[in-house]
N, C-alpha and C. Protein backbone atom coordinates (compact mmCIF):
# COMPACT_ATOMS: atom_id res chain seq x y z
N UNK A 1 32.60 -3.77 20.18
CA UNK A 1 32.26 -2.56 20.92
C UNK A 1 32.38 -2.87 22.40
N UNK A 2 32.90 -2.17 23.23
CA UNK A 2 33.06 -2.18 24.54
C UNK A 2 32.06 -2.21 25.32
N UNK A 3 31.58 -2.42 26.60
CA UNK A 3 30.27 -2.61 26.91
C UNK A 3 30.06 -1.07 27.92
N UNK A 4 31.06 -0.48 28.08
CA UNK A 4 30.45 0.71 28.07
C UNK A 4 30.02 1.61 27.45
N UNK A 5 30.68 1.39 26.12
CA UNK A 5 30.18 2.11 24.75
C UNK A 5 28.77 1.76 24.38
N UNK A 6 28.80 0.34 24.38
CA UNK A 6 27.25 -0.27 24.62
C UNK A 6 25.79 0.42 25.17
N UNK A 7 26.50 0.56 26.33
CA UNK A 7 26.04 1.47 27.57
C UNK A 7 25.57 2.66 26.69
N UNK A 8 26.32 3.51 26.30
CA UNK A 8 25.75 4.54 25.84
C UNK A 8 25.18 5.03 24.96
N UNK A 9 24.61 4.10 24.14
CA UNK A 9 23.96 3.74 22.86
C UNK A 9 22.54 3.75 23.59
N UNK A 10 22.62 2.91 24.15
CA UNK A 10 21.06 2.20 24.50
C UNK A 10 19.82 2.88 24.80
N UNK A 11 20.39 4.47 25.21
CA UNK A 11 19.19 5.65 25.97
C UNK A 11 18.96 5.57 24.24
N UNK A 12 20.01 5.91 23.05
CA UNK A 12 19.76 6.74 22.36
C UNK A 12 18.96 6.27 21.06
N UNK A 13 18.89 4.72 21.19
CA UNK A 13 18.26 3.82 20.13
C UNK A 13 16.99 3.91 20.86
N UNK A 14 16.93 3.68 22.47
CA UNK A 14 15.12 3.96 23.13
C UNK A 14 14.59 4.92 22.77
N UNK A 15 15.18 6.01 22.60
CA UNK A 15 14.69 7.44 22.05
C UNK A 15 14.25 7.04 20.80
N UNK A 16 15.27 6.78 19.71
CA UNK A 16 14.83 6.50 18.66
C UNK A 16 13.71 5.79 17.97
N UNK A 17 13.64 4.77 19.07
CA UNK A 17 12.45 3.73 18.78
C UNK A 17 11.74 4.28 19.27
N UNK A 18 11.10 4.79 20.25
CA UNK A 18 10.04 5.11 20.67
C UNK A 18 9.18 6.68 19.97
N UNK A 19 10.51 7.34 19.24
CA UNK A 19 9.97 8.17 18.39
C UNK A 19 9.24 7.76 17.11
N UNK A 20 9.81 7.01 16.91
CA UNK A 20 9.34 5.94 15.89
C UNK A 20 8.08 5.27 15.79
N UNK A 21 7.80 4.93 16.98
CA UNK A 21 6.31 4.37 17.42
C UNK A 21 5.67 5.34 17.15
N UNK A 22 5.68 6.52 18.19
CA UNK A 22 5.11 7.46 18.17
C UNK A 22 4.14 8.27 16.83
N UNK A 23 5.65 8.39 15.65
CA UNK A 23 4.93 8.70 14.22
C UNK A 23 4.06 8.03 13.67
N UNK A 24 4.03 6.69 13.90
CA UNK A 24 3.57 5.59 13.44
C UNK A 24 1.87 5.25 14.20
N UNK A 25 1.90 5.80 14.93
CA UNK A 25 0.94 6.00 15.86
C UNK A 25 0.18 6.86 15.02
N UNK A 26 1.08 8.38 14.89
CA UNK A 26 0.22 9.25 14.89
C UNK A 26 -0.61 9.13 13.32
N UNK A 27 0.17 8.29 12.58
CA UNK A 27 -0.36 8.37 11.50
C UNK A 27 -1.90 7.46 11.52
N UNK A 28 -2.03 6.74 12.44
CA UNK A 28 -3.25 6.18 12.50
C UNK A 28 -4.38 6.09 13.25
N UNK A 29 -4.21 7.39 13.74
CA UNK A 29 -4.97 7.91 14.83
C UNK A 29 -5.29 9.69 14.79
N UNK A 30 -6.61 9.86 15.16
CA UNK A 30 -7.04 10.89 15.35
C UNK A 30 -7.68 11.50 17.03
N UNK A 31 -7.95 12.52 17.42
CA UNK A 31 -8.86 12.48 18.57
C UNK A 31 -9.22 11.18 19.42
N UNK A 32 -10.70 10.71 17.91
CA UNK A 32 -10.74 9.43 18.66
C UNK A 32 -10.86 8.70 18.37
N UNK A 33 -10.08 7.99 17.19
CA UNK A 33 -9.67 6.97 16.68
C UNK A 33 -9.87 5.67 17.55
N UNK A 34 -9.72 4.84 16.81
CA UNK A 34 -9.29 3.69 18.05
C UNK A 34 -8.02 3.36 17.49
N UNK A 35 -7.46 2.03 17.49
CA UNK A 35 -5.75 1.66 17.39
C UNK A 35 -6.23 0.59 15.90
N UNK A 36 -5.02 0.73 15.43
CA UNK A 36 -5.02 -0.78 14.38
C UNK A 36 -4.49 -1.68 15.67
N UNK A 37 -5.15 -2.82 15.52
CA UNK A 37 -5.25 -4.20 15.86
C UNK A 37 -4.44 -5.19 15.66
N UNK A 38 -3.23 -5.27 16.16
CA UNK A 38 -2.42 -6.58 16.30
C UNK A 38 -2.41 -6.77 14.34
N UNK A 39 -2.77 -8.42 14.30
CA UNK A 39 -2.58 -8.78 13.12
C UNK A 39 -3.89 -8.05 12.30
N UNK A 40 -4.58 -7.52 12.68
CA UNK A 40 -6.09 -7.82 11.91
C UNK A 40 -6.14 -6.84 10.77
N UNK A 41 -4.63 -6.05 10.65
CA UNK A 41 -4.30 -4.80 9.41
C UNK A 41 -5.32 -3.95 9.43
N UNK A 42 -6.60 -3.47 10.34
CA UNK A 42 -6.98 -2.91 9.99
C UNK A 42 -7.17 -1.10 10.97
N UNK A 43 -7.73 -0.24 10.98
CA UNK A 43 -7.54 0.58 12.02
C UNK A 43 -8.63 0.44 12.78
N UNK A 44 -8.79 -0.13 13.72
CA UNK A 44 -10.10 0.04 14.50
C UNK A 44 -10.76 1.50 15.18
N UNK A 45 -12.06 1.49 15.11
CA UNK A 45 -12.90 2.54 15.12
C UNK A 45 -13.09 2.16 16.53
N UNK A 46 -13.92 3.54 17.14
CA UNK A 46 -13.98 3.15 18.39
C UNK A 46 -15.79 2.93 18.75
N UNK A 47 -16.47 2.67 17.64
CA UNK A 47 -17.60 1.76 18.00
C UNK A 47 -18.39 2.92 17.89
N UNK A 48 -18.43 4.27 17.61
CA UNK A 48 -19.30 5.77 18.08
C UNK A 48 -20.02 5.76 17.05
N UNK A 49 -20.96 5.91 17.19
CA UNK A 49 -21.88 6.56 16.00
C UNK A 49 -22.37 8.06 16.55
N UNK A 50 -21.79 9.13 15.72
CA UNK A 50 -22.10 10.51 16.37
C UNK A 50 -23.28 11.17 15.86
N UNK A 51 -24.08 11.66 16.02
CA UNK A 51 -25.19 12.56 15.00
C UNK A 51 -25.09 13.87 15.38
N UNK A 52 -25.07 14.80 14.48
CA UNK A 52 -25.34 16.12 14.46
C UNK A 52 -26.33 16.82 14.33
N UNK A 53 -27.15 17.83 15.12
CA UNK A 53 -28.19 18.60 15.23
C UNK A 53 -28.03 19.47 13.27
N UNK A 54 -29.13 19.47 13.01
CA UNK A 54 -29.30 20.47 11.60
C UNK A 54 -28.53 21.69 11.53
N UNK A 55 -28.65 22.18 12.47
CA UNK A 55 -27.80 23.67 12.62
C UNK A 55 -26.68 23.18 12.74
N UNK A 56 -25.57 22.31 13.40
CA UNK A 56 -25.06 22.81 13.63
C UNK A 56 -23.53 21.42 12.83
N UNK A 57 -24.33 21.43 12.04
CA UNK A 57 -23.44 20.70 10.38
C UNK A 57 -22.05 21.11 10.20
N UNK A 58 -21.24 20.59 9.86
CA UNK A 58 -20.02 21.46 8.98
C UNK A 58 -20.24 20.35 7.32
N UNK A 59 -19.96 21.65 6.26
CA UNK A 59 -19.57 21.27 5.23
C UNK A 59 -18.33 20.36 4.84
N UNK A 60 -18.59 18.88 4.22
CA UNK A 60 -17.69 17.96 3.79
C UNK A 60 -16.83 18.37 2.63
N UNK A 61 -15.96 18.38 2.79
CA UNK A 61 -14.99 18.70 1.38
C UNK A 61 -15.30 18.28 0.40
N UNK A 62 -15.42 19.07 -0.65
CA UNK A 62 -15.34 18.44 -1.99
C UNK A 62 -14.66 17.91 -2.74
N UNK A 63 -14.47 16.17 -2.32
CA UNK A 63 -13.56 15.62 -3.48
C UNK A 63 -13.97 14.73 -5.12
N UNK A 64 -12.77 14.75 -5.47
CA UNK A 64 -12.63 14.13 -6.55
C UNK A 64 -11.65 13.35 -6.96
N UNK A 65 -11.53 12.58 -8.26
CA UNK A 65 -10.89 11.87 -8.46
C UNK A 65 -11.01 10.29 -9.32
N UNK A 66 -10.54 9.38 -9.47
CA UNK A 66 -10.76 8.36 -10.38
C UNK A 66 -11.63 7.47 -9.33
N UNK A 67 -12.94 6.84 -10.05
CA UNK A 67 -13.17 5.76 -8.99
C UNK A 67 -12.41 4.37 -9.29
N UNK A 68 -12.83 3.38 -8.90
CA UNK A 68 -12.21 2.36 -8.87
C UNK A 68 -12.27 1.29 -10.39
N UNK A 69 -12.94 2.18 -11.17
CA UNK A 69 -13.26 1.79 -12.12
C UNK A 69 -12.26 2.55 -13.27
N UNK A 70 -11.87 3.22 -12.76
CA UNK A 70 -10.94 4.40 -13.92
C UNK A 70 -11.46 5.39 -14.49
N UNK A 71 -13.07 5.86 -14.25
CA UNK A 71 -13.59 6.68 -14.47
C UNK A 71 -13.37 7.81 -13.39
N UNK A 72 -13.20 8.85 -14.00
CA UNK A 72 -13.92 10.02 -13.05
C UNK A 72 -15.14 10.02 -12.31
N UNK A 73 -14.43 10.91 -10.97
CA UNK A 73 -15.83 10.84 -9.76
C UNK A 73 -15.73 12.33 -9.03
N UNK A 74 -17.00 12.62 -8.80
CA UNK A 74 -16.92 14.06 -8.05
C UNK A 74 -17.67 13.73 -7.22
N UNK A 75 -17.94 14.17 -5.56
CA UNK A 75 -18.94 13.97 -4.61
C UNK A 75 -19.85 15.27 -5.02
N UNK A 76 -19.05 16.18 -5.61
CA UNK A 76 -20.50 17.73 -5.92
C UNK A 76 -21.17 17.36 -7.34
N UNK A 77 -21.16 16.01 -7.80
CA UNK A 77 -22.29 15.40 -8.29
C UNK A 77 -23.60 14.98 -7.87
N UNK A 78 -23.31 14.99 -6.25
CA UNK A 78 -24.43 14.26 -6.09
C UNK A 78 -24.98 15.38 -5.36
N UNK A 79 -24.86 16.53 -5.07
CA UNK A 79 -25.65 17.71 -4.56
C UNK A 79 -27.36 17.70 -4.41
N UNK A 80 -27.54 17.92 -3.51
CA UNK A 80 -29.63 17.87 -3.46
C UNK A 80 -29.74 16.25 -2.85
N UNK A 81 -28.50 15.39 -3.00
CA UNK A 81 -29.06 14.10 -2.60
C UNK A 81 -28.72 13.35 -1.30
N UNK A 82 -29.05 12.86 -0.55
CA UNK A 82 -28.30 12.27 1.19
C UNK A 82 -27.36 11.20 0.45
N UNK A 83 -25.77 12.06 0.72
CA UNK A 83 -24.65 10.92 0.66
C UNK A 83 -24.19 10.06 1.63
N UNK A 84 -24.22 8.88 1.33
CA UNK A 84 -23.59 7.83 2.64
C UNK A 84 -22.19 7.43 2.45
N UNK A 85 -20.75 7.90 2.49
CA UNK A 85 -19.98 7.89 2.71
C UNK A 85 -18.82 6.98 3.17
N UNK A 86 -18.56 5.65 2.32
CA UNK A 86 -17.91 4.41 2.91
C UNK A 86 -16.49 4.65 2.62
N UNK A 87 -15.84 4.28 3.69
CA UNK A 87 -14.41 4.06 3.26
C UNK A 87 -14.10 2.15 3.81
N UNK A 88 -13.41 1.85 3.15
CA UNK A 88 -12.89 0.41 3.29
C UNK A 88 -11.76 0.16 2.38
N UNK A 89 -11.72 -0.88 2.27
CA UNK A 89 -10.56 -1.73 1.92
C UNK A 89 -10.69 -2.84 1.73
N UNK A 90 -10.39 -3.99 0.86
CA UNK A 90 -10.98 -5.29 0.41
C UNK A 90 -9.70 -6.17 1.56
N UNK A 91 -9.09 -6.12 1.85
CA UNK A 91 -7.99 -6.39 2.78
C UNK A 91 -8.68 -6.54 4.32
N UNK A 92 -9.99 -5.63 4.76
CA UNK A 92 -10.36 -5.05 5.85
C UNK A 92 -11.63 -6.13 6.13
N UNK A 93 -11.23 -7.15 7.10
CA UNK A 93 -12.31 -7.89 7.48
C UNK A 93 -13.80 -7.25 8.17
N UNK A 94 -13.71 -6.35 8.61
CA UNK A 94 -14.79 -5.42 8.92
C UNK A 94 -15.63 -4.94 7.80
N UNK A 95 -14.93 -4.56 6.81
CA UNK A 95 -15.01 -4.05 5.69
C UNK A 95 -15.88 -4.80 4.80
N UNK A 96 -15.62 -5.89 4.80
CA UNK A 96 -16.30 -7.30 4.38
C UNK A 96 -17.26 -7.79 4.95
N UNK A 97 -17.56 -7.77 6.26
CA UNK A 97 -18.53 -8.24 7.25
C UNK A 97 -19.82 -6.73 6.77
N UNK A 98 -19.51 -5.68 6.85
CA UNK A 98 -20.45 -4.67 6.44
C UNK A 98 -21.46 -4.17 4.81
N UNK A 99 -20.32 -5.28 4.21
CA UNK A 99 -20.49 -4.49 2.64
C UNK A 99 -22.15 -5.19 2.30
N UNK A 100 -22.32 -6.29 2.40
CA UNK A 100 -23.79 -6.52 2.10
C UNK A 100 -24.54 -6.05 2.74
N UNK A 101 -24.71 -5.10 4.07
CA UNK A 101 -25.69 -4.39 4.27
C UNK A 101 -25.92 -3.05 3.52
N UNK A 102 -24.46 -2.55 3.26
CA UNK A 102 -24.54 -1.28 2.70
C UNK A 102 -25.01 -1.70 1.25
N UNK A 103 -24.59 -2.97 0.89
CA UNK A 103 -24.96 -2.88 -0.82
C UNK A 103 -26.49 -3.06 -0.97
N UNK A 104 -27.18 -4.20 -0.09
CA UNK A 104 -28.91 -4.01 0.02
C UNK A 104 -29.56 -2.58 0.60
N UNK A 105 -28.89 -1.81 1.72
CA UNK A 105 -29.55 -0.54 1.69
C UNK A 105 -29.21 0.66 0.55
N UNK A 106 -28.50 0.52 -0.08
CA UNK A 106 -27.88 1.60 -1.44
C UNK A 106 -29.29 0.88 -2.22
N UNK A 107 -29.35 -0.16 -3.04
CA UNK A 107 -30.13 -0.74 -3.74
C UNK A 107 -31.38 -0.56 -2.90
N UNK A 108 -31.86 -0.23 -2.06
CA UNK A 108 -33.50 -0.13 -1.47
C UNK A 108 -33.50 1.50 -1.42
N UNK A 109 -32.31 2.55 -1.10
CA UNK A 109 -32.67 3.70 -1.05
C UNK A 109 -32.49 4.16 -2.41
N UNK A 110 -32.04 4.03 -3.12
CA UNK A 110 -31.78 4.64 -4.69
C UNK A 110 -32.76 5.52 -5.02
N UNK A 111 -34.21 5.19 -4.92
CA UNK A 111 -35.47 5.67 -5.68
C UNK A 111 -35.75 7.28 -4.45
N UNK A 112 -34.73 7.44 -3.29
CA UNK A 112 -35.66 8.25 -1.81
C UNK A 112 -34.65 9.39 -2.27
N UNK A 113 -34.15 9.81 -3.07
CA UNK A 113 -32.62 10.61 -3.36
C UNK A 113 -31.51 10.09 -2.39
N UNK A 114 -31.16 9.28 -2.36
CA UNK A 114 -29.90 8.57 -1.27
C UNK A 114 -28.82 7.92 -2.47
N UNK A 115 -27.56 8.23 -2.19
CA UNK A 115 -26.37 7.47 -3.25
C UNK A 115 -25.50 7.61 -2.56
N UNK A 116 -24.74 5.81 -2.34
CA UNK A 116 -24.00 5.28 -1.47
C UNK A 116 -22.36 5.58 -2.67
N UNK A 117 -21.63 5.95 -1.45
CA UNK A 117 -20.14 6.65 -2.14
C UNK A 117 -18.85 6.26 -1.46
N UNK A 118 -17.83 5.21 -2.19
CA UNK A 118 -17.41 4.26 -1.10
C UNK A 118 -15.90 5.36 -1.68
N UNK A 119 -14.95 4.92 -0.60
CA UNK A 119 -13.79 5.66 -1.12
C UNK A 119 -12.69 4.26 -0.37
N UNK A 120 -12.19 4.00 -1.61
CA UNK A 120 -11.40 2.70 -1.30
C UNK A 120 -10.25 3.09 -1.29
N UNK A 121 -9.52 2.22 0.27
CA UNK A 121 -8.13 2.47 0.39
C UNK A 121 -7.36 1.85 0.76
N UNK A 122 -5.74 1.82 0.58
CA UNK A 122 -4.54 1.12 0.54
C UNK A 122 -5.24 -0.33 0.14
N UNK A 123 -6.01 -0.09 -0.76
CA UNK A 123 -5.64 -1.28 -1.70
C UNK A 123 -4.56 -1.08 -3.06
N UNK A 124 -3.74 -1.49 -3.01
CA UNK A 124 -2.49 -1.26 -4.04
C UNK A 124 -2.79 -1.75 -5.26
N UNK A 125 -3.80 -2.77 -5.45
CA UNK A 125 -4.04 -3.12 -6.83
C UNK A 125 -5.48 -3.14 -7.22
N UNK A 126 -5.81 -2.13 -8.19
CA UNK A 126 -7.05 -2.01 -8.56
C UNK A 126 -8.00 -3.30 -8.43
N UNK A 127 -7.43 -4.17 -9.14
CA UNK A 127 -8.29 -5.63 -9.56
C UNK A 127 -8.78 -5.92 -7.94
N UNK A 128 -8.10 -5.63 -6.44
CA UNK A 128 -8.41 -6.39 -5.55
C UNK A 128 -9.90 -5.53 -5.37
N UNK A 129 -9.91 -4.12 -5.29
CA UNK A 129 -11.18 -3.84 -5.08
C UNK A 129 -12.16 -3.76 -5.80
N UNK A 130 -11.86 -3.96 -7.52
CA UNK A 130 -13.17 -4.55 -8.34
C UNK A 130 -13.43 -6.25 -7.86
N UNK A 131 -12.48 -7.00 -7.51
CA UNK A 131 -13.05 -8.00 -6.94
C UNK A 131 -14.00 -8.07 -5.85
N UNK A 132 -13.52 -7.21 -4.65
CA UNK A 132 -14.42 -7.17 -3.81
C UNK A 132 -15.77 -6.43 -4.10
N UNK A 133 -15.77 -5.16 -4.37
CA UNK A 133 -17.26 -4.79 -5.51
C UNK A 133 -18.28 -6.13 -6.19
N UNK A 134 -17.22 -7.12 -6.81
CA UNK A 134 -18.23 -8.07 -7.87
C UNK A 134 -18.43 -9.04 -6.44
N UNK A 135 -17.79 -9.65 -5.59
CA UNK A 135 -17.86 -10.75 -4.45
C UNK A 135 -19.18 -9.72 -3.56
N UNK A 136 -19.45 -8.80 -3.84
CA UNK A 136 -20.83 -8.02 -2.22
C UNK A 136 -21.53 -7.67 -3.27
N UNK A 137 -21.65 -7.48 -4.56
CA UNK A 137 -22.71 -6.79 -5.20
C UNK A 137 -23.05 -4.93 -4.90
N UNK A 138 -21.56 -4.77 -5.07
CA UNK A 138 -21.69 -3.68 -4.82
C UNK A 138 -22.02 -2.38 -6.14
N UNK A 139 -22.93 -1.92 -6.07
CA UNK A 139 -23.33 -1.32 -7.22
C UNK A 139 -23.04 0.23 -7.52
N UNK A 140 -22.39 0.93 -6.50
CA UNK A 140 -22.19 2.23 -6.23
C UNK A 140 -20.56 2.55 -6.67
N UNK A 141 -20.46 3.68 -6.97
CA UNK A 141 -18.97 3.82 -7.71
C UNK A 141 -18.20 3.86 -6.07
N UNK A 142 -17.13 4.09 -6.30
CA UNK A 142 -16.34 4.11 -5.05
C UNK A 142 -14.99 5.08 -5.70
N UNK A 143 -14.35 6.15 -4.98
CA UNK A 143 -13.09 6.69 -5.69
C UNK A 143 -12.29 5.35 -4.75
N UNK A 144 -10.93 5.37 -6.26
CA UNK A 144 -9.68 4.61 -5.83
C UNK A 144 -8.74 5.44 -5.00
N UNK A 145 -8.58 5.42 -3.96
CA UNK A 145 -7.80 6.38 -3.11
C UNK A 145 -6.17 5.40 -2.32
N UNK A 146 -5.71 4.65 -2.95
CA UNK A 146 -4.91 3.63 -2.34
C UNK A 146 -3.89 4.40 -1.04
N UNK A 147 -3.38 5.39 -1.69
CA UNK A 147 -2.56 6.42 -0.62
C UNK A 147 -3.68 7.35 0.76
N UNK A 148 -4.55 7.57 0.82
CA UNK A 148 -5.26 7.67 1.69
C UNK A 148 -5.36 9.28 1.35
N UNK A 149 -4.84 10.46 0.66
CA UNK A 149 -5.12 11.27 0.11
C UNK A 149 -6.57 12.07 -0.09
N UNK A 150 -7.70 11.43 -0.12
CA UNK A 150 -9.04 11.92 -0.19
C UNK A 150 -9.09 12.29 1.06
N UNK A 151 -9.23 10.98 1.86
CA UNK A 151 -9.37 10.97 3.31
C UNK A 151 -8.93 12.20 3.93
N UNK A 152 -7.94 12.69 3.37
CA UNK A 152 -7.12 13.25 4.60
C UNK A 152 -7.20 15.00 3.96
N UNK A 153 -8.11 15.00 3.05
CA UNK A 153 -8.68 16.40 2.89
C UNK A 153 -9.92 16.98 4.07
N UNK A 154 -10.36 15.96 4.66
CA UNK A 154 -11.61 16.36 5.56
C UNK A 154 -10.65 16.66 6.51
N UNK A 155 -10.72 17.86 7.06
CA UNK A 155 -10.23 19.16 7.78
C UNK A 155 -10.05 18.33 9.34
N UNK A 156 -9.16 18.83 10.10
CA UNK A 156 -8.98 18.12 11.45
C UNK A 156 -9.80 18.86 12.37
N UNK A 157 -10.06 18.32 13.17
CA UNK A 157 -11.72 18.92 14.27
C UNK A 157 -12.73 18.90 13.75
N UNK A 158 -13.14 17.88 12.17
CA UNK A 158 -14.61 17.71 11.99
C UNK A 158 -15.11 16.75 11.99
N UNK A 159 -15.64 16.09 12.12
CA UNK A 159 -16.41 14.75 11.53
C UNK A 159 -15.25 13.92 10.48
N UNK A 160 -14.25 13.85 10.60
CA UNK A 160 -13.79 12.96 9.47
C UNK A 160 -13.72 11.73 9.85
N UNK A 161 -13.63 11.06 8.68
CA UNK A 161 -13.10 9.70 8.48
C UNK A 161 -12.30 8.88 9.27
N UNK A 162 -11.88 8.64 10.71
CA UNK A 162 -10.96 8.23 10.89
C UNK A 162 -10.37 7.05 11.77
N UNK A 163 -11.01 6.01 10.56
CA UNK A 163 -10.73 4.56 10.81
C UNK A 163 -11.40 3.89 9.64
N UNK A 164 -10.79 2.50 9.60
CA UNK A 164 -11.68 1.91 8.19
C UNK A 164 -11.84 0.34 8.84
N UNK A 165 -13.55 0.23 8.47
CA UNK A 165 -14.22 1.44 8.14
C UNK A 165 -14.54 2.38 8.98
N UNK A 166 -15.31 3.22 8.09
CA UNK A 166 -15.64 4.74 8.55
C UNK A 166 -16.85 4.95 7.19
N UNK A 167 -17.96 5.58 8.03
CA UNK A 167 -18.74 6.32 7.32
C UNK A 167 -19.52 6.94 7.83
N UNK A 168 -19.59 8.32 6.60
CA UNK A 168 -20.36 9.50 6.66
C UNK A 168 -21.57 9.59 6.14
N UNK A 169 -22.91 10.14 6.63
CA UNK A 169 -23.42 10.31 6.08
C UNK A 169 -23.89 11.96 5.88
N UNK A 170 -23.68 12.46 4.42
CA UNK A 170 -23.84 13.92 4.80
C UNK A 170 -25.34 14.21 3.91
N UNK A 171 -26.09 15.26 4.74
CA UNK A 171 -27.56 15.71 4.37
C UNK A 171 -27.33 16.47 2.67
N UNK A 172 -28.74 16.77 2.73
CA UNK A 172 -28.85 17.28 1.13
C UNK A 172 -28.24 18.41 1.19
N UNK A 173 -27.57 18.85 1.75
CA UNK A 173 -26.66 20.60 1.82
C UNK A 173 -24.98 19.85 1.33
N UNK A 174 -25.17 18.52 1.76
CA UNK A 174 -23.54 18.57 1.60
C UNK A 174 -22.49 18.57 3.23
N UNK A 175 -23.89 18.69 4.17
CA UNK A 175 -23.20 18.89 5.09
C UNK A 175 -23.27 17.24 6.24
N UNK A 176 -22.05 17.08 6.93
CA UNK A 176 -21.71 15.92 7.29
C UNK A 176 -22.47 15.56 9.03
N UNK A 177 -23.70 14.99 8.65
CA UNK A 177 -24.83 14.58 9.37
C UNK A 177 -24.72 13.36 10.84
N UNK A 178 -24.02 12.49 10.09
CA UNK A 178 -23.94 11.17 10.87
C UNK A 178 -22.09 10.75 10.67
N UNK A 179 -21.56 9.98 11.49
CA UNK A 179 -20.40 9.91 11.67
C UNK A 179 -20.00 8.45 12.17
N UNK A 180 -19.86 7.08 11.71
CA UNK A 180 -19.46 5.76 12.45
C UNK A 180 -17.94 5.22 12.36
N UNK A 181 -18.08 5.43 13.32
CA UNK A 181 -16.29 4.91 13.47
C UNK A 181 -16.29 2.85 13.44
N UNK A 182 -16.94 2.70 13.24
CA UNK A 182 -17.66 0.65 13.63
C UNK A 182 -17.64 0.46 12.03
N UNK A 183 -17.87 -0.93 11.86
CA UNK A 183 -18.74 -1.37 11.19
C UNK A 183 -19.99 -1.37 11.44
N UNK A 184 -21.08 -1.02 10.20
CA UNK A 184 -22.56 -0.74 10.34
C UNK A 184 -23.37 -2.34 10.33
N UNK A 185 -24.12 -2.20 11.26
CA UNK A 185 -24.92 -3.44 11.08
C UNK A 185 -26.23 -2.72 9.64
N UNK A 186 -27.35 -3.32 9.10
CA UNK A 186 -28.28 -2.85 8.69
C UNK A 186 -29.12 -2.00 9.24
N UNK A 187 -29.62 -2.20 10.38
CA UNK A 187 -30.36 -1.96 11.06
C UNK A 187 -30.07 -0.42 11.94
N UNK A 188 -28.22 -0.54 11.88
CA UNK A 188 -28.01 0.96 12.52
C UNK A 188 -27.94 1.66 11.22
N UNK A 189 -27.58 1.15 10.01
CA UNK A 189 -27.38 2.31 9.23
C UNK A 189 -28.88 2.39 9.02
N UNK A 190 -29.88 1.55 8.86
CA UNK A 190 -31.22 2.57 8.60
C UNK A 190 -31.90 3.43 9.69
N UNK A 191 -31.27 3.16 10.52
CA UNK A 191 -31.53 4.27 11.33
C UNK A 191 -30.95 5.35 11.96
N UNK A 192 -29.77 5.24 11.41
CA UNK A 192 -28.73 6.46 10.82
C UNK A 192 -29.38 7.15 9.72
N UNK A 193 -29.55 6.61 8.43
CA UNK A 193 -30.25 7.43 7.54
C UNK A 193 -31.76 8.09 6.92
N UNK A 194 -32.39 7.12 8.04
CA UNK A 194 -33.75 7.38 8.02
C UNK A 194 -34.46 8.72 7.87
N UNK A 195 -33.83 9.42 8.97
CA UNK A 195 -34.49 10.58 9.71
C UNK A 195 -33.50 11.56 8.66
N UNK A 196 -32.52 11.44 7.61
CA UNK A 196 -31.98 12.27 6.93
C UNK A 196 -32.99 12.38 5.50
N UNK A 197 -33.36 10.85 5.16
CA UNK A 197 -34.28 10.82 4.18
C UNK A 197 -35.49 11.70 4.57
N UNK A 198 -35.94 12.04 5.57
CA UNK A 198 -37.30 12.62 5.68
C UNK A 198 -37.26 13.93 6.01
N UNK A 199 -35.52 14.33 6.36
CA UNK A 199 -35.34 16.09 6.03
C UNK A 199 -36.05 16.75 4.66
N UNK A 200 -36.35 17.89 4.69
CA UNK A 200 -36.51 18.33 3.42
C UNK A 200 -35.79 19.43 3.58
């Protein structure tokens, strides 16, 4: 190829690539997402923990689907009860650093109406996230969502999901209360869910 022909390639592959980024971007980012991270595969959150006034709630979608177990799962099972809302990934070092707090606070709130509801994703092979379940003691079903599909039913401009992890916690209406884009220490999620347990 001639190097002026060269020449005129080069705007049109920058275009190309940078459109390219761009999609690739957009697919992993929301409002206010934070960025996936170099090597660390995962999407980083941007550290927020949001809370919402009682009034002024929006309703969480109702999904469904297989949990990670191959059983059927509905979230309008758990109606009347405060859902806490995990998304992760056994791949997701964050994900891992969080899971024994969520699995000792699920196991201490059980008896207050509270049920912890994990929704596992782009894990491609079932076995990796029953492994990680049996490695944290995780006792709560979780839907298998590997394509990210659940996720991406919670409506754009609400409270969704968007980073892993990510979790919701929505009040006894169903409606989506608390919002963490981080990994949860113990100590923030009980005091994220505290003041939902003592709604009536």
């Amino acid at each position: 190829m001639s190097q002026t022909r060269a020449l005129r390639y080069r705007p049109a592959l920058l275009i190309a690539a940078l459109a390219a980024g761009a999609s690739v971007l957009a697919g992993c980012s929301g409002d206010e997402t934070g960025s996936s991270s170099g090597d660390a595969k995962f999407v980083q959150g941007t550290g927020k923990i949001t809370k919402v006034k009682s009034g002024e709630r929006q309703k969480a979608p109702d999904i469904s689907g297989k949990g990670v177990d191959g059983k059927p799962l509905d979230l309008s099972d758990y109606k009347g009860k405060v859902v806490v809302l995990n998304v992760w990934g056994s791949w997701c070092a964050p994900c891992r650093a969080e899971a024994p707090n969520l699995a000792k606070v699920a196991d201490e709130t059980e008896g207050k109406g509270v049920q912890f509801v994990g929704i596992n994703t782009r894990d491609l092979d079932r076995a990796n996230a029953k492994a990680f379940e049996r490695n944290y003691d995780v006792g709560y079903p979780s839907f298998y969502d590997p394509s990210g599909k659940l996720i991406l039913r919670f409506p754009k401009g609400t409270l969704s999901p968007q980073a892993i992890p990510s979790t919701l916690i929505l009040d006894r209406e169903g409606k989506i209360a608390v919002r963490a884009l981080k990994e949860l220490s113990e100590k923030e999620l009980r005091s994220a869910l505290d003041p939902l347990t003592a709604e009536k």
